[in-house]
Every structure is written in structure tokens, then in C-alpha cells.
Protein backbone atom coordinates (compact mmCIF):
# COMPACT_ATOMS: atom_id res chain seq x y z
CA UNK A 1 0.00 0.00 0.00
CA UNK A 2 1.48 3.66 -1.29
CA UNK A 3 0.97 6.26 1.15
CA UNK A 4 0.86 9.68 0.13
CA UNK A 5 3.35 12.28 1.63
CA UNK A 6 0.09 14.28 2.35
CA UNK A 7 -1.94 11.40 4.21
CA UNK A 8 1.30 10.77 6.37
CA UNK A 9 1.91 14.44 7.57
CA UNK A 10 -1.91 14.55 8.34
CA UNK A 11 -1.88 11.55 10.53
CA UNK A 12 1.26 13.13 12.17
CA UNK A 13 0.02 16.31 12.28
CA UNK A 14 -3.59 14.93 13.90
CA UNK A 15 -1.33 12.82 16.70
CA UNK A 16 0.79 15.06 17.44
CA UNK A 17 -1.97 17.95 18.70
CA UNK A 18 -3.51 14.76 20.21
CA UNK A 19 -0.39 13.69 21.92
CA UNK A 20 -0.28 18.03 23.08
CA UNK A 21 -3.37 17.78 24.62
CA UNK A 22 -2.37 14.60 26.49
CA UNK A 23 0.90 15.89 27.78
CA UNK A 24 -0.27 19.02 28.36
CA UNK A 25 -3.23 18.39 30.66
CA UNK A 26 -2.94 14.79 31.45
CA UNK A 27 0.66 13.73 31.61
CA UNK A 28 0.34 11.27 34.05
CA UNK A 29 -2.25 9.31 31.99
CA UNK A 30 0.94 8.35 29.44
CA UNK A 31 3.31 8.42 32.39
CA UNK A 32 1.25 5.28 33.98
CA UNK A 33 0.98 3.84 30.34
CA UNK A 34 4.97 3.82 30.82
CA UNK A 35 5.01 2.82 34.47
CA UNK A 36 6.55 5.66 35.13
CA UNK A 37 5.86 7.80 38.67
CA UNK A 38 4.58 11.21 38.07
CA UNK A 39 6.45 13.86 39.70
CA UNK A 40 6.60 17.65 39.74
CA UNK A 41 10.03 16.72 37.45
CA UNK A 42 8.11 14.44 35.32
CA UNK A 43 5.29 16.99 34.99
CA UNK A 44 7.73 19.92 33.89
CA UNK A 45 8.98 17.83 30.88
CA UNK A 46 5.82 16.70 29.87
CA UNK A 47 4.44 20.12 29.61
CA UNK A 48 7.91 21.31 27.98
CA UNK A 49 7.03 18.06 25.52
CA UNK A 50 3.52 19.24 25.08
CA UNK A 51 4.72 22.43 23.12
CA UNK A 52 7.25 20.39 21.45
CA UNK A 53 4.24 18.04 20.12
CA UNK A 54 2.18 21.05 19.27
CA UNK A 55 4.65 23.06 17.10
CA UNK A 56 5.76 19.75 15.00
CA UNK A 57 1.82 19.38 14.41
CA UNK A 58 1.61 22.67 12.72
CA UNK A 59 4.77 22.24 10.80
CA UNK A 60 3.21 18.65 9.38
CA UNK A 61 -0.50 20.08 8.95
CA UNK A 62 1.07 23.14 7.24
CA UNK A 63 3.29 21.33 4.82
CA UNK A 64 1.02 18.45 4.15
CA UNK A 65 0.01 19.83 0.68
CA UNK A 66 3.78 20.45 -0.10
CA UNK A 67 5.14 19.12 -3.25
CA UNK A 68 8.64 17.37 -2.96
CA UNK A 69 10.75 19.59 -2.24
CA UNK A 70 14.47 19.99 -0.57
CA UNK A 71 12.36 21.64 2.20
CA UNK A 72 9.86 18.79 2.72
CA UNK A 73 12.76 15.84 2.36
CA UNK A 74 14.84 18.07 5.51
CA UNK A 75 11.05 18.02 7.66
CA UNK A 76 10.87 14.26 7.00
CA UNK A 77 14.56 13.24 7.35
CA UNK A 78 14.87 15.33 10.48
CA UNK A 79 11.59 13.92 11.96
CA UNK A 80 12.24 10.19 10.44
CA UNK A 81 15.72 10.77 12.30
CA UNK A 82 13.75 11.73 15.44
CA UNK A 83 10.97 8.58 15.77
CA UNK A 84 14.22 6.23 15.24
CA UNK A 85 16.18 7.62 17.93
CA UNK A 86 12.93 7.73 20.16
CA UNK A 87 12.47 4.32 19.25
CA UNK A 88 15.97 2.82 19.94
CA UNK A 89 15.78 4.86 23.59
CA UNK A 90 12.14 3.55 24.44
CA UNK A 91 13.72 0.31 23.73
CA UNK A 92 16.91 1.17 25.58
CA UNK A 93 14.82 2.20 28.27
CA UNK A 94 12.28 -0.73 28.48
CA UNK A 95 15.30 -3.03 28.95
CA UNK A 96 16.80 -1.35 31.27
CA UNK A 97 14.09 -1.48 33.67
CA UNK A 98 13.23 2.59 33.58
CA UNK A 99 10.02 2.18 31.81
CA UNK A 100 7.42 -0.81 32.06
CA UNK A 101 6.32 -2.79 28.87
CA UNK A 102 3.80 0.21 27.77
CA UNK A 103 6.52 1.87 26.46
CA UNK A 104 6.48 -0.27 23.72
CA UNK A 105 3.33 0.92 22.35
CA UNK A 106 5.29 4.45 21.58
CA UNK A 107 8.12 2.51 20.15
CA UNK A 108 5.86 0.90 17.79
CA UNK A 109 4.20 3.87 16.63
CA UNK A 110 7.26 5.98 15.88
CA UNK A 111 9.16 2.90 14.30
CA UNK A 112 5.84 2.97 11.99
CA UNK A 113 5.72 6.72 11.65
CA UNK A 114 9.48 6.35 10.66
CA UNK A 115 8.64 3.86 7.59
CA UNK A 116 5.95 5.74 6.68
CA UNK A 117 7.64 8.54 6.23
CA UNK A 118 10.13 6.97 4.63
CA UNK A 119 8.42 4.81 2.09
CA UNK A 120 6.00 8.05 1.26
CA UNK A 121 9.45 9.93 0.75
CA UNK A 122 10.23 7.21 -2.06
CA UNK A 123 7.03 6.97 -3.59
CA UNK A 124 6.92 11.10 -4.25
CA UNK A 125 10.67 10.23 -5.92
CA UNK A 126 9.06 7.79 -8.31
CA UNK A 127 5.51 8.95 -9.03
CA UNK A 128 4.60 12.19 -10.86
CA UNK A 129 2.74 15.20 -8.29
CA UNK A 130 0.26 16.68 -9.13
CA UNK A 131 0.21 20.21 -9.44
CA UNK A 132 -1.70 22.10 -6.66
């Protein structure tokens, strides 16, 4: 199955305000997902993570209509770059004992993100774009 550039970003775009929301009001909702103990620490980095979420939903929701571009490949190598390293430290972390198996469901998610982005990336490379 081909997935568009512009049907990737949108899902991205529509978790990440989700994933805002979440960290910004309810933190220690995902925290507990994690088994992780909510503290006033814990709080101040989900909040901080909250705006993080938010701003890289308007940059994909923005760009979604974007035809390739060097612009569009540095947003999805950068973020592509970003859901790997996530992954490999949810892992890292899950193994280590710091987060319970809940973790995983994150890992999952940006390892898929990560191929999607990826094999959208390819498909724009070999299929013609429409003009807008």
C-alpha cells in the first residue's frame, strides 16, 4: 500500500496535537501507560514536551500539501531521524528497567511513523505530483 506524503503528515500532524493535549493536561495518563511515577520533574517535561508536540503538528498540517521539495525531504529526514532515535531509547529504556512494557506501544508507533515517512518519501521520488 502507497501512502501519500500528504496522508502521512496529516496523521502526524492529527497525533501530534492529540499527543499536546495529552501531555499538556494529562501527563500522568501516558506516564502510567509507561510505568513511570509522576512527579513535579516528570510533569515539567511533559508540559515542555507538550509544546514540542504542538509546534511539530503545525509544521506537518502546514506542509502536508507540499510538493517534494528539498524543504519537505529536511522536515521528514529530520523527523524520520527523530521517531528512530525515540524508538531505539524507548527500547533502551524498556530493557533497562526505567520504563514498564507500555513503552512499547510508543516505540511501535514511531518505528511505523518512521517507515511511513520513509516509504512516502520514495514513492513522491518515483511517481509524478500533481500540481496544486
Amino acid at each position: 500500500m502507497q501512502l501519500s506524503f500528504r496522508t502521512v503528515a496529516t496523521f502526524t500532524a492529527l497525533l501530534c496535537f492529540a499527543l499536546a493535549i495529552i501531555w499538556g493536561l494529562r501527563p500522568d495518563l501516558l506516564l502510567w501507560l509507561w510505568s513511570v511515577e509522576y512527579s513535579s520533574a516528570t510533569g515539567l517535561v511533559s508540559r515542555r514536551n507538550a509544546a514540542l508536540f504542538l509546534g511539530i503538528g503545525i509544521m506537518f498540517y502546514r506542509v502536508r500539501h507540499a510538493l517534494p521539495s528539498a524543504t519537505r525531504r529536511a522536515m521528514t529526514t529530520g523527523f524520520v531521524t527523530g521517531c528512530f532515535a525515540l524508538a531505539v531509547l524507548g527500547v533502551g529504556e524498556w530493557l533497562n528497567g526505567h520504563a514498564g512494557p507500555g513503552i512499547l506501544l510508543a516505540v511501535i508507533t514511531e518505528a511505523a511513523l518512521g517507515l511511513a515517512f520513509i516509504q512516502a518519501q520514495k514513492s513522491a521520488l518515483t511517481q509524478p505530483q500533481p500540481s496544486l
